[in-house]
N, C-alpha and C. Protein backbone atom coordinates (compact mmCIF):
# COMPACT_ATOMS: atom_id res chain seq x y z
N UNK A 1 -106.59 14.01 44.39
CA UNK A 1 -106.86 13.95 45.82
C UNK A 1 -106.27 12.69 46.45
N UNK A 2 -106.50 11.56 45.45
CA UNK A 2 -105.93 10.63 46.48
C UNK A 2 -104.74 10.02 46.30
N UNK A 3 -103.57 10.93 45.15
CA UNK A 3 -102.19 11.23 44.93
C UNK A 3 -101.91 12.00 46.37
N UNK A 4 -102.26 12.52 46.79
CA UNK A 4 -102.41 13.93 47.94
C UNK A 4 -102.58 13.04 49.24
N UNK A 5 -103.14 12.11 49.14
CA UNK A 5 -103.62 11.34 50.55
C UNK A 5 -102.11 9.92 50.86
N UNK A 6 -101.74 9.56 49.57
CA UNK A 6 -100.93 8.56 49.45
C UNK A 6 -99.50 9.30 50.03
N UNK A 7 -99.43 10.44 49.81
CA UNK A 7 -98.15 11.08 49.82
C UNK A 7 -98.23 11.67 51.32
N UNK A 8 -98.78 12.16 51.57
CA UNK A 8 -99.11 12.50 53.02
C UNK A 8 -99.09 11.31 53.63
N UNK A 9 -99.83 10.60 53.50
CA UNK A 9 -99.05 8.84 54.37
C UNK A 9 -97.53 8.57 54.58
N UNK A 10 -97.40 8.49 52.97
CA UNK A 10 -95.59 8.24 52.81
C UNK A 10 -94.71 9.30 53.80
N UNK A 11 -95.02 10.19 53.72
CA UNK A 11 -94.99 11.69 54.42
C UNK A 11 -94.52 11.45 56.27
N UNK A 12 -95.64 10.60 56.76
CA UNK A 12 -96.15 10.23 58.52
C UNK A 12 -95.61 9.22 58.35
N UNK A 13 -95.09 8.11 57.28
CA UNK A 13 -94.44 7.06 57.74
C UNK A 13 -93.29 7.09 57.83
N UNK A 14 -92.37 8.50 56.85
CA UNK A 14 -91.06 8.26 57.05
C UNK A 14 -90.70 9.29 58.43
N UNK A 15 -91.68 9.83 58.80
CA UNK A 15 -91.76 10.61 60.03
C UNK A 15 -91.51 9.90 61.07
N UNK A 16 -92.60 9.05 61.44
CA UNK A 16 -92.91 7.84 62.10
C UNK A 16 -91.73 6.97 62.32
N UNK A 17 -90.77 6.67 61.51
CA UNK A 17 -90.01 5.69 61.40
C UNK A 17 -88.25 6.70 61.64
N UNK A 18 -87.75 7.59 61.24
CA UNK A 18 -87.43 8.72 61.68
C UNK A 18 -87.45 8.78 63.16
N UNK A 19 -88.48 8.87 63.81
CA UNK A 19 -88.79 8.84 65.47
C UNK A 19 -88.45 7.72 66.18
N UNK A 20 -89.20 6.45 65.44
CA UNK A 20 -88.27 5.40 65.81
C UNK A 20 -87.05 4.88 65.48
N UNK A 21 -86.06 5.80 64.70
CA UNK A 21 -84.79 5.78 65.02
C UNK A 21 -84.25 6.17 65.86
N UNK A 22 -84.61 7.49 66.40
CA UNK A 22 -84.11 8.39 67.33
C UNK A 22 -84.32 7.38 68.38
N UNK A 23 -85.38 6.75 68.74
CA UNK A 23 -85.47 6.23 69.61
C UNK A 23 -84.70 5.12 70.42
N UNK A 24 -84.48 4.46 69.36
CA UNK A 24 -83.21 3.49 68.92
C UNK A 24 -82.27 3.81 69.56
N UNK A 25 -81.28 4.96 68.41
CA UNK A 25 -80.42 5.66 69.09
C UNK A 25 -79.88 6.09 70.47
N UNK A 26 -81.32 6.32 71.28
CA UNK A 26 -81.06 7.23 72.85
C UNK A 26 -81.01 5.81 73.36
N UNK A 27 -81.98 4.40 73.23
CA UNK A 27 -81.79 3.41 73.63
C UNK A 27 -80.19 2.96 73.91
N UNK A 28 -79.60 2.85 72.72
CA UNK A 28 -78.19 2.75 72.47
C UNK A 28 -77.36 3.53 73.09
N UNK A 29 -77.31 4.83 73.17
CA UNK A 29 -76.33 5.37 74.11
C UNK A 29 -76.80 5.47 75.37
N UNK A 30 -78.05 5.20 76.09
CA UNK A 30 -78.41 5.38 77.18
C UNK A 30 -77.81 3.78 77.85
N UNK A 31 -77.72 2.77 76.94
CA UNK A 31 -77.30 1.81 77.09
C UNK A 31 -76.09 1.83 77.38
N UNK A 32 -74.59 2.14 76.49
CA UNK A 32 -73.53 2.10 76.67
C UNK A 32 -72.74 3.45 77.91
N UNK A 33 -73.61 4.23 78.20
CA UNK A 33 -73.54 5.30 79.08
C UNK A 33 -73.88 4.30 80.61
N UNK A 34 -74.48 4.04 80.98
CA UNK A 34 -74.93 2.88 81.70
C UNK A 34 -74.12 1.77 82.27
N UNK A 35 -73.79 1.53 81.08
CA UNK A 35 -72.88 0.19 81.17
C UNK A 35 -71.47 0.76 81.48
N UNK A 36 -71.09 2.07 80.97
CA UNK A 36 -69.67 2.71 81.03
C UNK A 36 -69.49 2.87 83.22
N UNK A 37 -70.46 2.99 83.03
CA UNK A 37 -70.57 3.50 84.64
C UNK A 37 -70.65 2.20 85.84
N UNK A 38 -70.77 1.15 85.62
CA UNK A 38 -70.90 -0.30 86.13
C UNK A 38 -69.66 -0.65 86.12
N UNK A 39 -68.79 -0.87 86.97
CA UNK A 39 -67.34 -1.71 86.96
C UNK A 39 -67.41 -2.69 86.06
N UNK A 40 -66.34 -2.70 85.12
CA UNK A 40 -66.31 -3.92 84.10
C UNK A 40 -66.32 -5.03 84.88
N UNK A 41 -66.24 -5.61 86.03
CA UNK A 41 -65.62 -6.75 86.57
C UNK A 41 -67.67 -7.01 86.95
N UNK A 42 -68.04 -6.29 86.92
CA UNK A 42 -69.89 -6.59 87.58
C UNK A 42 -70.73 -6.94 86.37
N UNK A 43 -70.52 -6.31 84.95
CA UNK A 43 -71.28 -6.50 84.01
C UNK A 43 -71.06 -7.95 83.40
N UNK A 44 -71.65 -8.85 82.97
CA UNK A 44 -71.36 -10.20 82.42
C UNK A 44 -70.63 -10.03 81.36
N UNK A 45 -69.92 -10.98 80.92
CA UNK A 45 -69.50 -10.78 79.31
C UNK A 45 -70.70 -10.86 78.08
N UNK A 46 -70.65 -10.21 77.54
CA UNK A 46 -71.65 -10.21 76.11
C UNK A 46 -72.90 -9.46 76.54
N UNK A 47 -72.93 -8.49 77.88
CA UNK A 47 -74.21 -7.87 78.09
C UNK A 47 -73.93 -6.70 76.86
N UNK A 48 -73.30 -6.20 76.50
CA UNK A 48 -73.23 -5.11 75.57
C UNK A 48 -73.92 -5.77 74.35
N UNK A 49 -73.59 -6.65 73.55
CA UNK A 49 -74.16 -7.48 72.55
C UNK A 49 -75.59 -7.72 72.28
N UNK A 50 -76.01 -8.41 73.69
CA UNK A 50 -77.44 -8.43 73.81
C UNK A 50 -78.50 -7.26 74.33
N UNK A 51 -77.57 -6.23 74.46
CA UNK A 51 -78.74 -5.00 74.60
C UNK A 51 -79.05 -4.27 73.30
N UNK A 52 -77.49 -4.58 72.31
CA UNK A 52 -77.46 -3.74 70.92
C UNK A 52 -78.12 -4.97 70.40
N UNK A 53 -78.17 -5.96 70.25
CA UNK A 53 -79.31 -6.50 69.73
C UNK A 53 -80.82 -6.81 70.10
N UNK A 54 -81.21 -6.79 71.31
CA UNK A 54 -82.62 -6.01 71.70
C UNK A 54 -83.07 -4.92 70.98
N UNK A 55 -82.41 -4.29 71.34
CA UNK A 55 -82.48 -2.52 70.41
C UNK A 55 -82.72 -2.90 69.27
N UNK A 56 -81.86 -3.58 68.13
CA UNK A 56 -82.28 -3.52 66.79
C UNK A 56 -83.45 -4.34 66.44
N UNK A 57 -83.63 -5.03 67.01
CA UNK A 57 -84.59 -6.26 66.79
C UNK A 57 -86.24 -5.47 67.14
N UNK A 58 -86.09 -4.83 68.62
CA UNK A 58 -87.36 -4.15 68.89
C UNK A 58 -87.62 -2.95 68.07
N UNK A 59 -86.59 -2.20 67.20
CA UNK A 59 -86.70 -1.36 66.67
C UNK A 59 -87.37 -1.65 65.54
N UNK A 60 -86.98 -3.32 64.94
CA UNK A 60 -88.04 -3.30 63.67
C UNK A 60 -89.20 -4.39 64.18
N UNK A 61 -89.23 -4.69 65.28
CA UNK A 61 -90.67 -5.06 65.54
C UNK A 61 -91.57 -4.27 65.70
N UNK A 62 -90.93 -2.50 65.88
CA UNK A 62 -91.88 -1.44 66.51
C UNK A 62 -92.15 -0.86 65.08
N UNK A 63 -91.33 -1.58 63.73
CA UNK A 63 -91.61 -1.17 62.61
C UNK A 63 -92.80 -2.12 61.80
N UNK A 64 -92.59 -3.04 62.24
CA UNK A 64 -93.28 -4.33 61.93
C UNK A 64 -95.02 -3.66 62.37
N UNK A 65 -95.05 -3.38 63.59
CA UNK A 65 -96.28 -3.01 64.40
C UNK A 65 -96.89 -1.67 63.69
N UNK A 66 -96.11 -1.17 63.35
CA UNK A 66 -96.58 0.31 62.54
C UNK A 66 -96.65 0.53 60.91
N UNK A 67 -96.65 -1.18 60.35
CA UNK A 67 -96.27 -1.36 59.20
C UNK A 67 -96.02 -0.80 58.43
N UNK A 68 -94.11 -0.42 58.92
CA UNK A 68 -93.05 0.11 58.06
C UNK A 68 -92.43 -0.92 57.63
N UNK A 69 -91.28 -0.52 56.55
CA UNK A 69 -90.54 -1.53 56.00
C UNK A 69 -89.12 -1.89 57.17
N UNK A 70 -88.77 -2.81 57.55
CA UNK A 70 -87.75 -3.32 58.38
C UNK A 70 -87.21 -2.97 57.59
N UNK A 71 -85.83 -3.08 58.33
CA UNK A 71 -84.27 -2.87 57.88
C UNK A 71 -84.06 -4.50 57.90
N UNK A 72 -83.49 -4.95 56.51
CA UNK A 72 -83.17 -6.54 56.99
C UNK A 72 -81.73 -6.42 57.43
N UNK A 73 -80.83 -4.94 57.04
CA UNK A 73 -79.50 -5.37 57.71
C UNK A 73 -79.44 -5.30 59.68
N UNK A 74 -80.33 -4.57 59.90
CA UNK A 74 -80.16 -4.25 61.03
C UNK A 74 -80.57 -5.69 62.18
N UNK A 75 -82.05 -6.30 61.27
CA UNK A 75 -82.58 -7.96 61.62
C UNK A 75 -81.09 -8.52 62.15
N UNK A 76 -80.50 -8.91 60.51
CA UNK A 76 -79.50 -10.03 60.59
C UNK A 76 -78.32 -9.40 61.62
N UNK A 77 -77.75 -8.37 61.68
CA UNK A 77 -77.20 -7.53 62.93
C UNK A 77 -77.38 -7.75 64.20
N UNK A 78 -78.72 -7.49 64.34
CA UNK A 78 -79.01 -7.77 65.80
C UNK A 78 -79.51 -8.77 66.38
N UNK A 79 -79.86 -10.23 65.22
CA UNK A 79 -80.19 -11.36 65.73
C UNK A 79 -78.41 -12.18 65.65
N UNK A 80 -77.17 -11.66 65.05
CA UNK A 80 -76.42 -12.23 65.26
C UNK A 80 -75.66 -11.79 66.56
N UNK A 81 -75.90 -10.50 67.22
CA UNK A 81 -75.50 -9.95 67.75
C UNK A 81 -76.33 -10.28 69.25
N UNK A 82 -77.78 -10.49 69.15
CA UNK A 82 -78.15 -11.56 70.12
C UNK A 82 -77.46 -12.63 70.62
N UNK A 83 -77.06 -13.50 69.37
CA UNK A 83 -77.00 -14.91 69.62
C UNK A 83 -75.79 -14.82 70.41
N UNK A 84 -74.52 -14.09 69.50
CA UNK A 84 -73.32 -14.02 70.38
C UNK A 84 -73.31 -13.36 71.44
N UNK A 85 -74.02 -12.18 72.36
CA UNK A 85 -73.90 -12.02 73.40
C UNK A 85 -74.38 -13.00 74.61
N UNK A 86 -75.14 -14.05 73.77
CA UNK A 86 -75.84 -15.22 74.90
C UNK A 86 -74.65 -16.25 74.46
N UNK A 87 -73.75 -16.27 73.75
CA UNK A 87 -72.77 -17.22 73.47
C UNK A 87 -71.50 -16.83 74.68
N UNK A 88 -71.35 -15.70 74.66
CA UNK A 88 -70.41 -14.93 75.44
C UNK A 88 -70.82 -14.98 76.70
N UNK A 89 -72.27 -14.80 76.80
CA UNK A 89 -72.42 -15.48 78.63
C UNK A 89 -72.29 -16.63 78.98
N UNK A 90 -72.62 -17.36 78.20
CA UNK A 90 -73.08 -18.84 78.73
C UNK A 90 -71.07 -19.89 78.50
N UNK A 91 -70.52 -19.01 77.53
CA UNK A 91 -69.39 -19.48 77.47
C UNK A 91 -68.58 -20.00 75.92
N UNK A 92 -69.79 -19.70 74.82
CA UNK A 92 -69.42 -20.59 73.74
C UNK A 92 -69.09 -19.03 73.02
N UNK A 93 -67.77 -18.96 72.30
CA UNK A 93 -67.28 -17.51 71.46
C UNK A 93 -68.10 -18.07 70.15
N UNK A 94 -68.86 -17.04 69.77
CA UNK A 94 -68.84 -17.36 68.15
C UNK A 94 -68.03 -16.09 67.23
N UNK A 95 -67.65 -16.48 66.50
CA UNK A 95 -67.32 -16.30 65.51
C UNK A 95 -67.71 -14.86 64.33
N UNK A 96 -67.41 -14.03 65.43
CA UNK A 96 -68.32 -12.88 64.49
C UNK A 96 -68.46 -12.54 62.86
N UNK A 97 -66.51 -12.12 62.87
CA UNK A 97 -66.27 -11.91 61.41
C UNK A 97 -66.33 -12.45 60.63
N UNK A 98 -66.02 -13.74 60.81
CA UNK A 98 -66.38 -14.82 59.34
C UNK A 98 -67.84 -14.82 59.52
N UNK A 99 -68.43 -15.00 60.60
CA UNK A 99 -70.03 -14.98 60.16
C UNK A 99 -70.60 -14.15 59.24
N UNK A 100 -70.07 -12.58 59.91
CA UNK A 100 -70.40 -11.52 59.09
C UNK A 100 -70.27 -11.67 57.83
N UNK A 101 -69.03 -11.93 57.16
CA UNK A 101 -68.59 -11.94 56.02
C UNK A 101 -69.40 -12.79 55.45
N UNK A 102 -69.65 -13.84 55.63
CA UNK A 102 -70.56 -14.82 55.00
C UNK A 102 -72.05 -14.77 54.57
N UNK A 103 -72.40 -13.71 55.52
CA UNK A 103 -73.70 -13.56 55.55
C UNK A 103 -74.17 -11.75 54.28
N UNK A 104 -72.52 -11.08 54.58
CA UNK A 104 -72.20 -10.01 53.64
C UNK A 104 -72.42 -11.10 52.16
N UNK A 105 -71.46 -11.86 51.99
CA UNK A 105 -70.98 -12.25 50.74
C UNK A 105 -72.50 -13.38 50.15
N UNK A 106 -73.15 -13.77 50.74
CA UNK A 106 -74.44 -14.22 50.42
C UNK A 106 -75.62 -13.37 50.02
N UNK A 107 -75.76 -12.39 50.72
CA UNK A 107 -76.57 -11.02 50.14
C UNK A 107 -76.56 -10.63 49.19
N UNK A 108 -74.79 -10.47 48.42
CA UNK A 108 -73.97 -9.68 47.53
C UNK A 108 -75.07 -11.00 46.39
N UNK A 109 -74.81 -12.27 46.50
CA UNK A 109 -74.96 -13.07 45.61
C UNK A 109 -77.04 -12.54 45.41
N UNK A 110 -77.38 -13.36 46.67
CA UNK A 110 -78.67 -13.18 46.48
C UNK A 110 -79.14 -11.52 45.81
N UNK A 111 -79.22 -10.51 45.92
CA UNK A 111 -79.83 -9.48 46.33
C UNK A 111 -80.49 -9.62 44.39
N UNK A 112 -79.51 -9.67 43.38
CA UNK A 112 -80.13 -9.37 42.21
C UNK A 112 -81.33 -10.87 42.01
N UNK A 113 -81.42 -11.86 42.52
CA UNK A 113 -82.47 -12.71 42.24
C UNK A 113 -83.55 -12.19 43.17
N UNK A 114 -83.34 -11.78 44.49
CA UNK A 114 -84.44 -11.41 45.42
C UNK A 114 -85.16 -10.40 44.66
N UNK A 115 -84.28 -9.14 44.11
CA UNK A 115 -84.82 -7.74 43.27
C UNK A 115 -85.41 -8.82 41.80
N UNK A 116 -85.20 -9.28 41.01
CA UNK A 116 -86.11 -9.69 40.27
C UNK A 116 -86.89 -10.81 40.54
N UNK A 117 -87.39 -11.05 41.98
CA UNK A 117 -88.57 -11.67 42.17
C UNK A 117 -89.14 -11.12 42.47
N UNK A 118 -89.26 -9.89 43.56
CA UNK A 118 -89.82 -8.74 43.64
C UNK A 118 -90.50 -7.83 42.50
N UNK A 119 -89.96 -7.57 41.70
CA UNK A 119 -90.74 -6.61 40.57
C UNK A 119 -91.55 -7.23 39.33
């Protein structure tokens, strides 16, 4: 019975979380649909950046709140993807791809010490 109760949870959470993708998603194109329609010369530079990183960020706070497991790629995504769209307004370029890469190639290293501290 309470194999039966655990699984039925697992069941509503990947449901649950599922929904708040979709949600995500319509966020995201309702976003760039939006923005397509605004004269490029009216939208700021880096507003695209900081809405796709709103989106990812609220998406796992709305996972956080419903205690699902976050996405940590989507975190580091959309908090870098924050930072540079407020870099791009205010005037300072950062550096996407080498960031990316760096932050790829540090994972690659970490991930087998993180997995055996975990288990």
């Amino acid at each position: 019975m309470i194999e039966k109760q655990r699984q039925l949870k697992e069941e509503e959470k990947k449901a649950l979380n599922e929904r708040l993708e979709r949600i995500g998603w319509a966020f995201f194109l309702i976003m760039i649909g939006g923005l397509a329609l605004v004269p490029g010369d009216k939208v700021p530079e880096g507003t695209w950046l900081i809405g796709a990183g709103l989106i990812m960020l609220g998406l796992n706070a709305a996972r956080l709140h419903y205690n699902l497991k976050m996405s940590g790629f989507s975190l580091v995504l959309g908090a870098i993807a924050l930072a540079s769209g407020f870099g791009d307004l205010v005037g300072f370029d950062l550096p996407l791809i080498p960031i990316l890469l760096i932050i790829f190639g540090i994972s690659l290293l970490a991930r087998p010490w993180l997995e055996n501290k975990t288990e």
